[in-house]
C-alpha atoms as a PDB file:
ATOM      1  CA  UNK A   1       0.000   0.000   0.000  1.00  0.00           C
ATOM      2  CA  UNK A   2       2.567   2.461   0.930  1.00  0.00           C
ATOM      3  CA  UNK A   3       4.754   1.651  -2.819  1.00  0.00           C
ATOM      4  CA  UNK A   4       1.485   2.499  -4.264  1.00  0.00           C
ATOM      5  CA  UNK A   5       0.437   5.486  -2.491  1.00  0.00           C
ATOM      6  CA  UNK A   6       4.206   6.769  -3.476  1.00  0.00           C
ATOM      7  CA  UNK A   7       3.543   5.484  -6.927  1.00  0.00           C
ATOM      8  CA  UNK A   8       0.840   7.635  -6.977  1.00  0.00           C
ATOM      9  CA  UNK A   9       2.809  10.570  -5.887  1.00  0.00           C
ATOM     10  CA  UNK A  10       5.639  10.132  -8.449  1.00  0.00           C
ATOM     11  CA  UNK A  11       3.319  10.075 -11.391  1.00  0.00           C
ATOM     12  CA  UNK A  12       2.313  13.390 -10.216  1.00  0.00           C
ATOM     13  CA  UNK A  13       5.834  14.730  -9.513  1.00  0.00           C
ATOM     14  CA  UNK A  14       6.240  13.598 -13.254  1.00  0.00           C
ATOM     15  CA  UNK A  15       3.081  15.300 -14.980  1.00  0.00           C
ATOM     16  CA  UNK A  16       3.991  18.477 -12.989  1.00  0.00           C
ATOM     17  CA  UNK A  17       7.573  17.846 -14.588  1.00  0.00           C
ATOM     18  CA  UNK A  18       6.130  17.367 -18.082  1.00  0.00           C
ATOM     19  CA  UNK A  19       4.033  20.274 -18.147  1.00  0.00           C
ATOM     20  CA  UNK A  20       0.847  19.700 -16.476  1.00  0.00           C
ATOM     21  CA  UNK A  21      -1.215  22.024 -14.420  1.00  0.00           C
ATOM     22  CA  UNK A  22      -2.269  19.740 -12.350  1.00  0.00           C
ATOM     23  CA  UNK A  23      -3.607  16.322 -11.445  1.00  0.00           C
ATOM     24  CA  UNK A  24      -7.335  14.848 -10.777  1.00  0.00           C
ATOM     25  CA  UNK A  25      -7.028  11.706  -8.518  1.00  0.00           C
ATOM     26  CA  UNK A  26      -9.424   9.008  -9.922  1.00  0.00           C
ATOM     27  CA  UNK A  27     -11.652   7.533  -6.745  1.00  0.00           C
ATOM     28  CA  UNK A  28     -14.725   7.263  -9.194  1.00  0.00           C
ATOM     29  CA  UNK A  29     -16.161   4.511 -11.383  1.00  0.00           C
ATOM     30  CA  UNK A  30     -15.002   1.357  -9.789  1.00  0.00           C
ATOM     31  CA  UNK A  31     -10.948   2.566  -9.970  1.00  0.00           C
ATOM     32  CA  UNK A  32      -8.510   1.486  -7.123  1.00  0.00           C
ATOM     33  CA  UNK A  33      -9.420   3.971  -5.526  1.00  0.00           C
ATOM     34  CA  UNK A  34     -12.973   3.708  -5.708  1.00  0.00           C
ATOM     35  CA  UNK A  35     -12.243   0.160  -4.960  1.00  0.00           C
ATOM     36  CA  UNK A  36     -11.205   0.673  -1.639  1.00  0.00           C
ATOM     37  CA  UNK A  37     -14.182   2.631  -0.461  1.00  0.00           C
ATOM     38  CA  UNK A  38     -16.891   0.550  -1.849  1.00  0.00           C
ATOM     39  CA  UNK A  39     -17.879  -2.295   0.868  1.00  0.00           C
ATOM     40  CA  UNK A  40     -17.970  -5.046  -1.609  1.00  0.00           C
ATOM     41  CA  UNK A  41     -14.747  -4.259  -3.668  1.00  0.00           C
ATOM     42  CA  UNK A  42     -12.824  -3.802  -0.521  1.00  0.00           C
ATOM     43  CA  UNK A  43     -12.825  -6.864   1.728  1.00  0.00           C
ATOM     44  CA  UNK A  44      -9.817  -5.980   3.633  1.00  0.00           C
ATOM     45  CA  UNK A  45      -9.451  -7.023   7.211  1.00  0.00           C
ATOM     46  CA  UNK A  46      -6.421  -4.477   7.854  1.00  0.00           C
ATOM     47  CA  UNK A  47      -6.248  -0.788   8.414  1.00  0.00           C
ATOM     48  CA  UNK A  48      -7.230  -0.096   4.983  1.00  0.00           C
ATOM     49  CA  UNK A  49     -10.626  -1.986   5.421  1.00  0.00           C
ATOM     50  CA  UNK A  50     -13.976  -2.513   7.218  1.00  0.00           C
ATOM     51  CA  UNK A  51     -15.147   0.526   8.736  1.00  0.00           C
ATOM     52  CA  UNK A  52     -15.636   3.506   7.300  1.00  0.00           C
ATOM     53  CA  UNK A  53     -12.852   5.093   7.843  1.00  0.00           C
ATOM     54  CA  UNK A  54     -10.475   1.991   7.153  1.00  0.00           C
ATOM     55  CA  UNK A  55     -12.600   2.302   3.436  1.00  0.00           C
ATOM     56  CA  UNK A  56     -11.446   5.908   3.081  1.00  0.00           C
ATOM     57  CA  UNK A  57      -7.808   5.978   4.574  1.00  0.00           C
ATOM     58  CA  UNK A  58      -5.955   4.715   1.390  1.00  0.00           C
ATOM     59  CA  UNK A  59      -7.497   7.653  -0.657  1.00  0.00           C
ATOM     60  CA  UNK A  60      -7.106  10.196   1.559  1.00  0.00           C
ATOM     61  CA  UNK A  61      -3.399   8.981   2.078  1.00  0.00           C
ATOM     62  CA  UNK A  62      -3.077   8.489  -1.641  1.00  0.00           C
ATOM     63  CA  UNK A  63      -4.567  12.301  -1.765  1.00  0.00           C
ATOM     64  CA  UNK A  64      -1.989  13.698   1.344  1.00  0.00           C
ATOM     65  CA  UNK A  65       0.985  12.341  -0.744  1.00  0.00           C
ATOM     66  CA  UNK A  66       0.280  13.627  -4.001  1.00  0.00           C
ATOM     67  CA  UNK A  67      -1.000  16.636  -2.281  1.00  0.00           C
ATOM     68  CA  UNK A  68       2.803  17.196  -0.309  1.00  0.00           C
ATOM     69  CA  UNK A  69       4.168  16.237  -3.776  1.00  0.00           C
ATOM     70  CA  UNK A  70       3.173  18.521  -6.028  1.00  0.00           C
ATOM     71  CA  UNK A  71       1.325  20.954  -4.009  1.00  0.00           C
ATOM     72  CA  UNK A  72      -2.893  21.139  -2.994  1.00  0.00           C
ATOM     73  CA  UNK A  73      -3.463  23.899  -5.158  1.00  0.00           C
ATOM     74  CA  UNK A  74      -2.617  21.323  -7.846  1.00  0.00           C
ATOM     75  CA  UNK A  75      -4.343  18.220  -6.670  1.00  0.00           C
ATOM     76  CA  UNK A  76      -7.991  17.389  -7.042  1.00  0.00           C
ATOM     77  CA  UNK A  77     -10.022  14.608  -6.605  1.00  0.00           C
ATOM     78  CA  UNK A  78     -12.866  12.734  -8.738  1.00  0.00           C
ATOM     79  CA  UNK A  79     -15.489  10.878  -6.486  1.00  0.00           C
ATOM     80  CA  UNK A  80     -19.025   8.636  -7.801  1.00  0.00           C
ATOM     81  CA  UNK A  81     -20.703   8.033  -4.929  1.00  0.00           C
ATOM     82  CA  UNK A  82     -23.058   5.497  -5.432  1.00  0.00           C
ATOM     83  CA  UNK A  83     -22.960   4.563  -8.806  1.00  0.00           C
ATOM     84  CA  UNK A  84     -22.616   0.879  -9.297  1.00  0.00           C
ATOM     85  CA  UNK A  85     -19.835   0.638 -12.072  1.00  0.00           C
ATOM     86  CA  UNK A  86     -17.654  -1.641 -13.220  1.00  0.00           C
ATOM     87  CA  UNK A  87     -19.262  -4.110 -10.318  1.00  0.00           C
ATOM     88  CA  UNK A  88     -18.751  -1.759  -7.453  1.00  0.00           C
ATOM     89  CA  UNK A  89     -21.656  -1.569  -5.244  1.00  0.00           C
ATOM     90  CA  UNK A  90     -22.382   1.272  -2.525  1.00  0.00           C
ATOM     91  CA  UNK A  91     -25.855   0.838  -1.036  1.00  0.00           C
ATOM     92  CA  UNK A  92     -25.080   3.682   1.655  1.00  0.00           C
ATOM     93  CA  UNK A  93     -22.424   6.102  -0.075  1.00  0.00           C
ATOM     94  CA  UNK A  94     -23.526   8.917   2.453  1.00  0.00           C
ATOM     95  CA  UNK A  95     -21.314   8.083   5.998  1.00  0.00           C
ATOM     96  CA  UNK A  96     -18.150   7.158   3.349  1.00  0.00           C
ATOM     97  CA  UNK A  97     -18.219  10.074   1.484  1.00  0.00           C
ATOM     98  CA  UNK A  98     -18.783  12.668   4.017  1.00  0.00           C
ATOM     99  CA  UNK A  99     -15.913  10.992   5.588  1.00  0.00           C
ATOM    100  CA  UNK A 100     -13.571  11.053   2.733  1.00  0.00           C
ATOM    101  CA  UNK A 101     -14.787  14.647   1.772  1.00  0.00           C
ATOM    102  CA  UNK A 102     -13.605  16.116   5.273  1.00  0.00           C
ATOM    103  CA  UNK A 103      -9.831  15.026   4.000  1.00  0.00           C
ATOM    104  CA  UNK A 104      -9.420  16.450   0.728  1.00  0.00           C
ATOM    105  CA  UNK A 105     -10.808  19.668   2.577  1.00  0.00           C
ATOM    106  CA  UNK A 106      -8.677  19.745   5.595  1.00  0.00           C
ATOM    107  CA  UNK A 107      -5.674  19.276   3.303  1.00  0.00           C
ATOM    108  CA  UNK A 108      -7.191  22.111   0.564  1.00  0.00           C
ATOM    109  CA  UNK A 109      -7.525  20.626  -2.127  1.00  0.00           C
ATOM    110  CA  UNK A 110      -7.867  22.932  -5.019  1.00  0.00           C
ATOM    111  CA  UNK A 111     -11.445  20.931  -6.116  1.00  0.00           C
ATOM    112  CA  UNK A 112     -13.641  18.032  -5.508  1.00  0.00           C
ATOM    113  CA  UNK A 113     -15.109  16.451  -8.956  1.00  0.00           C
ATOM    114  CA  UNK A 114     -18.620  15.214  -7.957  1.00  0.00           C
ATOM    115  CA  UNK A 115     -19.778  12.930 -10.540  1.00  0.00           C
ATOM    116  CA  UNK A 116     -23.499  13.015  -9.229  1.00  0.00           C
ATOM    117  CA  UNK A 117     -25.675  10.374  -8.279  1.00  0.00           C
ATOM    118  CA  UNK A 118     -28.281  11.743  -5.764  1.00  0.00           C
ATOM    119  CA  UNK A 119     -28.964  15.596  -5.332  1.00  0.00           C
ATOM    120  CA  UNK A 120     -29.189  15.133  -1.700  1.00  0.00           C
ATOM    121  CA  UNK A 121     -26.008  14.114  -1.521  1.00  0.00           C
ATOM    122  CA  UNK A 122     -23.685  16.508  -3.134  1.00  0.00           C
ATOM    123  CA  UNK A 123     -26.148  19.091  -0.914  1.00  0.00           C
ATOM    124  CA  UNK A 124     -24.570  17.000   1.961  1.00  0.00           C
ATOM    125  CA  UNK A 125     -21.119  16.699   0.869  1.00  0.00           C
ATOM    126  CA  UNK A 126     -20.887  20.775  -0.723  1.00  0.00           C
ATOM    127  CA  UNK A 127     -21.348  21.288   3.030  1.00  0.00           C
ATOM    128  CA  UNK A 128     -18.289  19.544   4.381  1.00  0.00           C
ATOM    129  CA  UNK A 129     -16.084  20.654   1.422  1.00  0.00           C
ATOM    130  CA  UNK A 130     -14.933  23.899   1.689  1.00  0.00           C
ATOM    131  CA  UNK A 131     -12.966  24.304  -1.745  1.00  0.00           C
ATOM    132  CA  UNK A 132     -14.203  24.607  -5.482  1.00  0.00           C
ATOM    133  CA  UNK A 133     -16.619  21.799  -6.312  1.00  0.00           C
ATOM    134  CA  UNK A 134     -17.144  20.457  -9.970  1.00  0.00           C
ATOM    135  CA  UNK A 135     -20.360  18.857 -10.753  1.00  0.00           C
ATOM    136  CA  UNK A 136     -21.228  16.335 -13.317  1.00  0.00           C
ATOM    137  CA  UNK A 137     -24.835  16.420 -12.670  1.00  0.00           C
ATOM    138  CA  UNK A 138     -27.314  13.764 -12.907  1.00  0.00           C
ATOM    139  CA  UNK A 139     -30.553  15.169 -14.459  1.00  0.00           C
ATOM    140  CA  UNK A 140     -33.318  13.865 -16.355  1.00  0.00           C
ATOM    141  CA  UNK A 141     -33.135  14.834 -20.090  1.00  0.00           C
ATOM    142  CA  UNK A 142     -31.043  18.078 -21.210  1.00  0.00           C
ATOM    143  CA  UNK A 143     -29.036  19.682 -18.617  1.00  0.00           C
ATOM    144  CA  UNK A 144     -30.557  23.439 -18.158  1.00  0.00           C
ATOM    145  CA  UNK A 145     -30.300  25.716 -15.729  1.00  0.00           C
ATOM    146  CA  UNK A 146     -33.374  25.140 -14.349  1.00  0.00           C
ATOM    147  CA  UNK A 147     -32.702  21.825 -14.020  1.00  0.00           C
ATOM    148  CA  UNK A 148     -29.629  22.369 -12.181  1.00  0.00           C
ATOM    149  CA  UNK A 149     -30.256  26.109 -10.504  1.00  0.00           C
ATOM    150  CA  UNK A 150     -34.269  26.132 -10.572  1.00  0.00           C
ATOM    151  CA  UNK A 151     -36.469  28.944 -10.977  1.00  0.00           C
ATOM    152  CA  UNK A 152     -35.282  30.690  -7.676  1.00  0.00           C
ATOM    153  CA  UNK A 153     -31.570  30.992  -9.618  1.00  0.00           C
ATOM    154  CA  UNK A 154     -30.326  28.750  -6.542  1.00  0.00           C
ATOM    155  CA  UNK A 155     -28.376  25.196  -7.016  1.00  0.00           C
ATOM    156  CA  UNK A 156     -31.123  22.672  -5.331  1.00  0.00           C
ATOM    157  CA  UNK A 157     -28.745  21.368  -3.068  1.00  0.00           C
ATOM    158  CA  UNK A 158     -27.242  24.632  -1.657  1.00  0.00           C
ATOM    159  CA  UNK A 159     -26.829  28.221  -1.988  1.00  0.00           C
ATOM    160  CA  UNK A 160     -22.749  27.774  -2.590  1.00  0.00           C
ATOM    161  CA  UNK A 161     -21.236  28.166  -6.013  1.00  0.00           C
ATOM    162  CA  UNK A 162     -20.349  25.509  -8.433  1.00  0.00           C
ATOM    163  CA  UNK A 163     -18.187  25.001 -11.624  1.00  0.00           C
ATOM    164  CA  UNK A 164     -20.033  22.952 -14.004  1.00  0.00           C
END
């Protein structure tokens, strides 16, 4: 776990080196790191499994390194909760994401990438992060802004900005 999380951290070091802005850590979509938070992907017995915060430690340590690598202001992070792909399967996302949300924030992260699966949710985690959030909204049909921002010219979830 610890080669990996340093792994992690070098491939940074090097897209910073090559000319990149930044990087987006990938915990969305059944990924490794997605992996380890989802219940049934991540059967570990160790400190990097079964409770909640077991779930979320290797991203958020995976986050911390790449974070002291190449600098917060650089590093964000791409989250799914509760969408079942490739096989992974979160029938509560809420306690594990407001968990691992509290990290990236507490570290400053320069942005959380929500890839949206219940309004309610991001509502819950915009709260607990304090940076930039980016939101790939689920919606019914086209994507307008009254179907993200409603008729009162407020975001359903909250009254804090959004990139989109």
């Amino acid at each position: 776990m610890r080669g990996t999380r340093e792994s992690c951290a070098q491939a940074a070091r090097n897209a910073i080196e090559a000319g990149f802005d930044g990087v987006e850590l990938h915990a969305a979509y059944g990924y490794l790191l997605h992996q380890f938070l989802a219940p049934n992907a991540n059967l570990r017995t160790d400190e990097w499994g079964g409770s909640v915060e077991g779930r979320v430690r290797f991203a958020a340590e995976v986050a911390a390194a790449v974070s002291e690598a190449i600098g917060a202001q650089r590093t964000g992070i791409r989250i799914s909760p509760g969408t079942g792909y490739n096989g992974v399967e979160e029938p509560d996302p809420g306690p594990t994401y407001v968990h691992l949300v509290r990290r990236p924030s507490e570290i400053g992260l320069a942005y959380l990438h929500v890839v949206e699966n219940s309004r309610d949710l991001t509502g819950i985690l915009r709260k607990e992060f304090s940076g930039t959030l980016i939101l790939n909204p689920a919606t019914d049909g086209f994507t307008s802004a009254e179907n993200l921002w409603g008729s009162t010219g407020h975001w359903h979830a909250c009254d804090a900005s959004c990139m989109i």
